[in-house]
Each structure stands twice: as structure tokens, then as C-alpha cells.
Protein backbone atom coordinates (compact mmCIF):
# COMPACT_ATOMS: atom_id res chain seq x y z
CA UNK A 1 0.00 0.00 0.00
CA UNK A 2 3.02 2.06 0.34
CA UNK A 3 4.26 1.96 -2.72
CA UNK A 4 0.96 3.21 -4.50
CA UNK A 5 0.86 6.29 -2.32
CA UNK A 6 4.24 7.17 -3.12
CA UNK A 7 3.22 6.69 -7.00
CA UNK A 8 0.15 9.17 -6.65
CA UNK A 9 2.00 11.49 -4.87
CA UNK A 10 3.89 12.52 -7.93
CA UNK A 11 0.59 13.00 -9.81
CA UNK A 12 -0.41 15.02 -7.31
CA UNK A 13 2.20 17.81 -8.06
CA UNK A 14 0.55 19.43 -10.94
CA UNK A 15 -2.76 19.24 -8.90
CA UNK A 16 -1.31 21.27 -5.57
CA UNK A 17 0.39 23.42 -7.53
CA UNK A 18 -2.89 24.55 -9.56
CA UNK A 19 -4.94 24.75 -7.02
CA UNK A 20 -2.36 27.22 -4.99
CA UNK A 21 -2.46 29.26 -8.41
CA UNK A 22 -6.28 29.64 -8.12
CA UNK A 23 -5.69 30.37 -4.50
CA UNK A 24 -3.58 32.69 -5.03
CA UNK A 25 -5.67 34.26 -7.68
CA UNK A 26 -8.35 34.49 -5.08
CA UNK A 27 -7.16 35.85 -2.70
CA UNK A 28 -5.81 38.31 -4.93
CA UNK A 29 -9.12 39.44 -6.25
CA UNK A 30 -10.73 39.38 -2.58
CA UNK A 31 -7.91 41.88 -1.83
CA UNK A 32 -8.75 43.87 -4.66
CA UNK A 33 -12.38 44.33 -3.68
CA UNK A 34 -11.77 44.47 -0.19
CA UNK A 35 -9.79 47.70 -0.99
CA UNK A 36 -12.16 49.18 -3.05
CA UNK A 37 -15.36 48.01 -0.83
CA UNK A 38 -13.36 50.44 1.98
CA UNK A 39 -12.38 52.99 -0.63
CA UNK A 40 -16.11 53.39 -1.64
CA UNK A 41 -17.36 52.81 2.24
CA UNK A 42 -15.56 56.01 3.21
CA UNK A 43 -16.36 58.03 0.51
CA UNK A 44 -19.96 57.68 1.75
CA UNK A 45 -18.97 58.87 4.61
CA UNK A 46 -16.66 61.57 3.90
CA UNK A 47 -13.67 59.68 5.67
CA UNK A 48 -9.80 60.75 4.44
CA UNK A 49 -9.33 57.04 3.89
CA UNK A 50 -5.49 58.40 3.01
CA UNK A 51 -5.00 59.77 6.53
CA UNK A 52 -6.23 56.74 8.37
CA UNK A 53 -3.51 53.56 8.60
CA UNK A 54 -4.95 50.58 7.71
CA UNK A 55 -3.60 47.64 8.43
């Protein structure tokens, strides 16, 4: 039984390494709208967004 999990675990390469790509991607794109969710979330009300440090 050994021996078969150490031949799937070379399939399994391209697999992990796709799905940290679309992970990646994500979280890229939820960072992206989280920025501009706050952006637009201040302009409503009137906050200087550039003053305040966000972390």
C-alpha cells in the first residue's frame, strides 16, 4: 500500500500546484475588492481614507 501512495504522490504535483495558483488568484481578487469596498465605504462617509492607517 506504500508503494501506491508514493506513485500518486507525484501526480499530485501538478494538482497542488494549480490549485495554490487559483488560490492565489483568489485571494488576490478578494484583496482587490476588499480595498475598493473600503475605498467606496468612506467616501460615503466623507472619511480621508489616506489619513487613516490601515492595516
Amino acid at each position: 500500500m506504500t508503494d501506491n501512495t508514493h506513485q500518486n504522490a507525484g501526480s499530485r504535483k501538478p494538482v497542488r500546484k494549480a490549485a495554490l495558483q487559483e488560490l492565489a488568484k483568489f485571494e488576490r481578487k478578494e484583496n482587490e475588492f476588499r480595498r475598493k469596498d473600503r475605498a467606496e465605504r468612506a467616501a460615503d462617509l466623507r472619511l480621508p481614507l489616506d489619513q487613516i492607517q490601515v492595516h
